[in-house]
N, C-alpha and C. Protein backbone atom coordinates (compact mmCIF):
# COMPACT_ATOMS: atom_id res chain seq x y z
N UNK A 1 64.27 -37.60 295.84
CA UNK A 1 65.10 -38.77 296.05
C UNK A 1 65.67 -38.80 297.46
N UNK A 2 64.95 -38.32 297.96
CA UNK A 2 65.63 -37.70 299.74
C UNK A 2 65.13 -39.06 300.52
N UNK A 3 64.16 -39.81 300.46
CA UNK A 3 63.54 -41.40 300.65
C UNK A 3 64.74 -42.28 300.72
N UNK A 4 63.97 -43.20 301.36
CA UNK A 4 64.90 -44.42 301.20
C UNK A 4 64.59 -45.25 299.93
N UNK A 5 65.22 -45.90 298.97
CA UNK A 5 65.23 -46.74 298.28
C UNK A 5 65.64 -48.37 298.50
N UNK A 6 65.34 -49.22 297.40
CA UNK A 6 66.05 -50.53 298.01
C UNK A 6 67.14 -50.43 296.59
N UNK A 7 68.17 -51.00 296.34
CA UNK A 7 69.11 -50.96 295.37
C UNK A 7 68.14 -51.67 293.98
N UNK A 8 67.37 -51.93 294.07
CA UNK A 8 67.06 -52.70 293.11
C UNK A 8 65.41 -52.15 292.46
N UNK A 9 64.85 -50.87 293.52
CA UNK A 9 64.11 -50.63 292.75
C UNK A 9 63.84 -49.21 292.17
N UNK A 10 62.87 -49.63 290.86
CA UNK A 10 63.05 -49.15 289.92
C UNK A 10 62.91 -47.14 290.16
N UNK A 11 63.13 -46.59 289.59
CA UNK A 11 63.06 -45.28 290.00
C UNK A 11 61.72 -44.42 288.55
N UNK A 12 61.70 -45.26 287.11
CA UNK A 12 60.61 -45.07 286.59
C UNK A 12 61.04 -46.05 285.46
N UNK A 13 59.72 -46.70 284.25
CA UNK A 13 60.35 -47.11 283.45
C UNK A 13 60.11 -46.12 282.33
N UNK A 14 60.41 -46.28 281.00
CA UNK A 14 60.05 -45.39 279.83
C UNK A 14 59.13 -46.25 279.16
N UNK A 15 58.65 -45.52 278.09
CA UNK A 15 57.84 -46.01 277.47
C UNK A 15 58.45 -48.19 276.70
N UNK A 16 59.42 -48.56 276.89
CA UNK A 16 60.18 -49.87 276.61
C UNK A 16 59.96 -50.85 277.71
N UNK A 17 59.79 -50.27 279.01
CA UNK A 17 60.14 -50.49 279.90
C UNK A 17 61.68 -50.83 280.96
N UNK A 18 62.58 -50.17 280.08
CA UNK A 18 63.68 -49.51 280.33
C UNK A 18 63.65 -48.72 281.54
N UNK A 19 64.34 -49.31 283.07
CA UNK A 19 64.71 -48.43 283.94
C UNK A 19 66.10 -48.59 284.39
N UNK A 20 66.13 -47.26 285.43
CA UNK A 20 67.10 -47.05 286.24
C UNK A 20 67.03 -47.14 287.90
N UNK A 21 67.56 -47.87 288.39
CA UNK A 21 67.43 -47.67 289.99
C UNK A 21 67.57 -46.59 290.32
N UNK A 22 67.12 -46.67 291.61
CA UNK A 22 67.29 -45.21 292.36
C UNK A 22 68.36 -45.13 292.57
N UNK A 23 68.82 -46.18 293.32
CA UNK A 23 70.38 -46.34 293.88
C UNK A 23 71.31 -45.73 292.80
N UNK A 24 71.15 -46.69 291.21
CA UNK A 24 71.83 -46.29 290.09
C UNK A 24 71.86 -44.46 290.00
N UNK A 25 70.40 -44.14 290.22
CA UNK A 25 70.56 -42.26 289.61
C UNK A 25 71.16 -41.56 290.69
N UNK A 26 71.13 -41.96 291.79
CA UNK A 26 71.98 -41.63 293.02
C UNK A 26 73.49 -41.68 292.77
N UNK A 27 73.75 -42.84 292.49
CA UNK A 27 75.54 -42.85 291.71
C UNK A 27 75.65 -41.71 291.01
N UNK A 28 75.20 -41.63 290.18
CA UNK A 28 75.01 -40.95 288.52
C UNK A 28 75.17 -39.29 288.91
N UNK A 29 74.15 -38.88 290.63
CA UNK A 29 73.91 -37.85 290.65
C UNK A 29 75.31 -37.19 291.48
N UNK A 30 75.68 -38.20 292.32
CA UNK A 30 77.07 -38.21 292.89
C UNK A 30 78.22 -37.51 292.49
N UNK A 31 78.25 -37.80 291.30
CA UNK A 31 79.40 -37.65 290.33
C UNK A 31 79.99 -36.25 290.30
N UNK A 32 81.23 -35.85 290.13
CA UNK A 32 80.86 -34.90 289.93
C UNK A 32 81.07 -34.08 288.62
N UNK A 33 79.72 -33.15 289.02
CA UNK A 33 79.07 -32.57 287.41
C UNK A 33 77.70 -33.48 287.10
N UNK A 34 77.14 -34.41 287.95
CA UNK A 34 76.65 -35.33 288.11
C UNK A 34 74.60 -34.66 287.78
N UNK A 35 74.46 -33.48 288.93
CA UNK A 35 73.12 -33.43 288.56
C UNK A 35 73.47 -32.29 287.16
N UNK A 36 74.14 -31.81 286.99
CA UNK A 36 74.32 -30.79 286.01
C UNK A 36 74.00 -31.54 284.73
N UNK A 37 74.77 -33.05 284.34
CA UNK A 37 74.61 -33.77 282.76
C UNK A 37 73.24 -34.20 283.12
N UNK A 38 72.63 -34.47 283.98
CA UNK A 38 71.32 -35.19 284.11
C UNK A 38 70.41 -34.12 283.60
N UNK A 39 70.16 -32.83 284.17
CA UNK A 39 69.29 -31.50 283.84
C UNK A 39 69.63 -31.67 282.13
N UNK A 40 70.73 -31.48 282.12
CA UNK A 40 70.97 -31.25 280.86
C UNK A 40 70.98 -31.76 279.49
N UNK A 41 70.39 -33.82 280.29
CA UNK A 41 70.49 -34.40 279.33
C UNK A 41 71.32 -34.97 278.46
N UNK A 42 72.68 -35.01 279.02
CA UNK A 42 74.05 -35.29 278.18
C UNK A 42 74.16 -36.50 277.41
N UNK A 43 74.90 -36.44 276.49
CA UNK A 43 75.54 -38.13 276.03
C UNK A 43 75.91 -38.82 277.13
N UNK A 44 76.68 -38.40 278.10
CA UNK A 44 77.40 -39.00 279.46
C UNK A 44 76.04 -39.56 280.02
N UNK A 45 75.02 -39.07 280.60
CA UNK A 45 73.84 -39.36 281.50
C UNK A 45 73.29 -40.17 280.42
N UNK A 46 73.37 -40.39 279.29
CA UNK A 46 72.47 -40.70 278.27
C UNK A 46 72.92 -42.64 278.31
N UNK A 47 74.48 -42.30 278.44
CA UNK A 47 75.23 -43.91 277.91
C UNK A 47 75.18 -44.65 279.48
N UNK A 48 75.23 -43.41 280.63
CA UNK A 48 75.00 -44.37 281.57
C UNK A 48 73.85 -45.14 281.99
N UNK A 49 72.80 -44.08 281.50
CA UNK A 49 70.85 -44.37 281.96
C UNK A 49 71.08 -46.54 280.70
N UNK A 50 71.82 -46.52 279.69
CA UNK A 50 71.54 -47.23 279.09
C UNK A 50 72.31 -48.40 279.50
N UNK A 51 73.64 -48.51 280.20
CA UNK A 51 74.41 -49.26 280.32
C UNK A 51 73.58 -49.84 281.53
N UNK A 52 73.06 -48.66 282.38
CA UNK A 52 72.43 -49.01 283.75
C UNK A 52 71.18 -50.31 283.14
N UNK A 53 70.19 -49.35 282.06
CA UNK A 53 69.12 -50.63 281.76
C UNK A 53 69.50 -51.66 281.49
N UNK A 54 70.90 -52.19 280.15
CA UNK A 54 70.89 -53.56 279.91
C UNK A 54 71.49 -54.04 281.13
N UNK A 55 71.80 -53.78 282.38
CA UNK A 55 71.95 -54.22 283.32
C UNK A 55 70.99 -55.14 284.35
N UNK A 56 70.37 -53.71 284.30
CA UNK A 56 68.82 -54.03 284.95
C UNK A 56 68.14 -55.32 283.93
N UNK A 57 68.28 -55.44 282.91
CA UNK A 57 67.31 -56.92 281.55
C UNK A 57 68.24 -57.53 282.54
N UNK A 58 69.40 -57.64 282.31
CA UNK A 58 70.12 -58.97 282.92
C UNK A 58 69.89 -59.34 284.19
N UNK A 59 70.24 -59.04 284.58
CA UNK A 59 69.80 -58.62 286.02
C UNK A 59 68.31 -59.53 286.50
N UNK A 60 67.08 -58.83 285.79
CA UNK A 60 65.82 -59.43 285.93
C UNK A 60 65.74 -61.12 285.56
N UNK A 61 66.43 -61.09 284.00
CA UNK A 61 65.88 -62.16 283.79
C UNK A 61 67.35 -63.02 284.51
N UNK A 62 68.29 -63.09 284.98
CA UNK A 62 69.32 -63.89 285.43
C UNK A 62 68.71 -64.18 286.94
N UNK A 63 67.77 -63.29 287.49
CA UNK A 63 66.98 -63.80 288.74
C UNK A 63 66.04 -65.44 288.24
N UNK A 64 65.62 -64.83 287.23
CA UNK A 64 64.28 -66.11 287.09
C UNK A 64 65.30 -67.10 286.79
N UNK A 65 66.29 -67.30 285.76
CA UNK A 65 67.48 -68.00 285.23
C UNK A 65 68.38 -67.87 285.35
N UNK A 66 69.14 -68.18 285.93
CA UNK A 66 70.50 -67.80 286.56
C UNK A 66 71.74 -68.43 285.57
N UNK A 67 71.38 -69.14 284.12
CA UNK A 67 72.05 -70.11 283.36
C UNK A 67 71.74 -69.15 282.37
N UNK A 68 71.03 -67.78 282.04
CA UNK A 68 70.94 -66.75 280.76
C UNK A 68 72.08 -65.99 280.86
N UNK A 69 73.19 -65.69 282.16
CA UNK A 69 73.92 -65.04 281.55
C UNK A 69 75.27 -65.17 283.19
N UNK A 70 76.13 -64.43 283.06
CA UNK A 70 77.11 -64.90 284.10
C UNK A 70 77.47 -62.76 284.00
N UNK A 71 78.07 -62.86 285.62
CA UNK A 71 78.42 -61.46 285.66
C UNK A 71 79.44 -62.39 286.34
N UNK A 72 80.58 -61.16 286.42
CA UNK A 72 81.62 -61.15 286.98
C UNK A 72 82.54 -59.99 287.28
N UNK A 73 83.50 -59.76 287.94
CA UNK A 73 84.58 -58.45 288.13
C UNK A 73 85.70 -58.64 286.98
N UNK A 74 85.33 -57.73 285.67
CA UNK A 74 86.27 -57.53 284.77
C UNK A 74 87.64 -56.52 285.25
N UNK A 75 88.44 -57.18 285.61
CA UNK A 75 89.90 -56.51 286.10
C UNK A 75 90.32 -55.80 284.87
N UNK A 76 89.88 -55.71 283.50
CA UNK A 76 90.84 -54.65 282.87
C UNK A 76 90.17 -53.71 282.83
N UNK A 77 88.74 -53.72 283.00
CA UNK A 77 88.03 -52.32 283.20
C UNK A 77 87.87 -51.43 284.37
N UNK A 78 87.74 -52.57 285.52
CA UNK A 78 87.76 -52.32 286.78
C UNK A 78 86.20 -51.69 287.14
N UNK A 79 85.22 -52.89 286.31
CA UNK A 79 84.02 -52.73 286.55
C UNK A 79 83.14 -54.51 286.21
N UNK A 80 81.90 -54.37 286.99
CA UNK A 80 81.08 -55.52 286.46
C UNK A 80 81.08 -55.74 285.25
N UNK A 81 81.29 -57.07 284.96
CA UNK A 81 80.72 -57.11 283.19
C UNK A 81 80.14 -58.56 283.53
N UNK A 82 79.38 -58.40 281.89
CA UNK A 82 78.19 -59.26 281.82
C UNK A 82 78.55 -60.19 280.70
N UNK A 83 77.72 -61.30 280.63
CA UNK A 83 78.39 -62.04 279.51
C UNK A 83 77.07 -63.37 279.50
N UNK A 84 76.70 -63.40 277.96
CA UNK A 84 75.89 -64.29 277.72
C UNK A 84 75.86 -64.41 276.35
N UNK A 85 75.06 -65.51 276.15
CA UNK A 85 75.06 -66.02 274.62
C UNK A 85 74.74 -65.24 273.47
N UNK A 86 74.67 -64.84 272.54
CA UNK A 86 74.35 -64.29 271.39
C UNK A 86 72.97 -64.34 270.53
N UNK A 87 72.29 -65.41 271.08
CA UNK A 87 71.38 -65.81 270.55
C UNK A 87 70.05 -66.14 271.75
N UNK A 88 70.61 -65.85 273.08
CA UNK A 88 69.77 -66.25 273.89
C UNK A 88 68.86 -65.29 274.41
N UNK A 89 68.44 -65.66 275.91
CA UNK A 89 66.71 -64.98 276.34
C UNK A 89 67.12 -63.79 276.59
N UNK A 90 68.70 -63.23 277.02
CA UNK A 90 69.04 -61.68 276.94
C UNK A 90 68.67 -60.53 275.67
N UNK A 91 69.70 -61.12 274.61
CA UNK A 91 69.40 -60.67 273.43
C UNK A 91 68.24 -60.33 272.61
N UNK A 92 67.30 -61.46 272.99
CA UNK A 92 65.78 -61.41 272.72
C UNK A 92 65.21 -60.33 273.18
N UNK A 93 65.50 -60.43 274.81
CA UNK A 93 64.90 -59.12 275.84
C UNK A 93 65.04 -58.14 275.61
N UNK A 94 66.54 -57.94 274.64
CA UNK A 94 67.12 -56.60 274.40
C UNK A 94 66.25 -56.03 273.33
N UNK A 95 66.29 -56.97 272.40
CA UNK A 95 65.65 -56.71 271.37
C UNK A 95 63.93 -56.32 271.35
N UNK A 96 63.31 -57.16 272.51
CA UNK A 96 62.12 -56.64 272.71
C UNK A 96 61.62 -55.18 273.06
N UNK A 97 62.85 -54.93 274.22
CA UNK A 97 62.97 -53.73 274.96
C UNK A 97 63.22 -52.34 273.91
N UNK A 98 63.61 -52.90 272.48
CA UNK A 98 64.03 -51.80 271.91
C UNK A 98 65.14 -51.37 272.02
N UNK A 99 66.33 -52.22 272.63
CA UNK A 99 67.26 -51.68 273.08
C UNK A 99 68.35 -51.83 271.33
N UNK A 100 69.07 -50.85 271.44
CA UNK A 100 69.73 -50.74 270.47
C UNK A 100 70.87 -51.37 270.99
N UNK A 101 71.44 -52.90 270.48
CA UNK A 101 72.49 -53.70 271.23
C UNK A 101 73.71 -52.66 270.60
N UNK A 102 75.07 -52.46 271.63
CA UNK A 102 76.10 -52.01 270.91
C UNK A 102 76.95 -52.62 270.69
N UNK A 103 76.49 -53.74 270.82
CA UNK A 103 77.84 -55.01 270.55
C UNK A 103 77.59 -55.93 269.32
N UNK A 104 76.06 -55.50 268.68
CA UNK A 104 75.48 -56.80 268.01
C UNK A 104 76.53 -56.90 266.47
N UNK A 105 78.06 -56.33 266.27
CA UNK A 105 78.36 -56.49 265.55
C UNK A 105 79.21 -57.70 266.21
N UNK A 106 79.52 -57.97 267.03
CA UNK A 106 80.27 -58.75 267.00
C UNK A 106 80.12 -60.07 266.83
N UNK A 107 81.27 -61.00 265.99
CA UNK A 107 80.87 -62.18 265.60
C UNK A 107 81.06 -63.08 266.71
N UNK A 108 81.43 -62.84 267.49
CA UNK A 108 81.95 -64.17 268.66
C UNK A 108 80.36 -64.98 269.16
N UNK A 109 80.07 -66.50 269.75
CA UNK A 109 79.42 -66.68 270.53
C UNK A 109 78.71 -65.77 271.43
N UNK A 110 79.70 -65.14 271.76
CA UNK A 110 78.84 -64.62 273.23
C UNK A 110 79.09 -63.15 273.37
N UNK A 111 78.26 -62.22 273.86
CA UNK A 111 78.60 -61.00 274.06
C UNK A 111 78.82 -60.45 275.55
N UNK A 112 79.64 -59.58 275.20
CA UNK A 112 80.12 -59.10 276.78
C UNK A 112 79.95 -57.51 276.86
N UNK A 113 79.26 -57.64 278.59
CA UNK A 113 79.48 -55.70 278.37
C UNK A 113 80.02 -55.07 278.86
């Protein structure tokens, strides 16, 4: 990872096609304790590699459509969050991807992450 990257590309996908940027595993590796949970495989490296992908779905398809989903700076988390319909081309994606949604209990319109 000693290369240059661009923020946006991919660093591998998995068998879903689920990735992580480089930039993203660079954060991740930053951290500290950072390459240690990665070797090791942690829940921590585990929830970020995933938070990072439904990022990356949004992300992709909000390029082609920019009306599938809205990001913004959530001030009570003091991080990006994402926000789109419940029923739309995200959810689908998610669902294609295999992604196990962690929100899909919720009843509201729209989900946020």
């Amino acid at each position: 990872m000693r290369e240059r990257h661009t923020f946006r590309e991919p660093l591998g996908r998995d068998l879903n096609g689920l990735y992580i940027t480089a930039a993203q595993m660079k954060f991740f590796l930053n951290r500290r304790h950072g390459s240690e949970a990665f070797l090791k495989g942690t829940s921590e490296f585990f929830e970020y590699f995933y938070k990072c992908a439904v990022y990356n779905i949004v992300w992709d398809l909000a390029e082609k459509d920019p009306a599938c989903a809205t990001f913004f700076w959530d001030v009570e988390s003091d991080s990006i969050g994402l926000k789109f319909p419940s029923n739309g081309k995200v959810i689908k994606e998610l669902k294609k991807k295999k992604v196990k949604y962690f929100f899909e209990d919720e009843e509201d319109e729209e989900n946020t992450v």
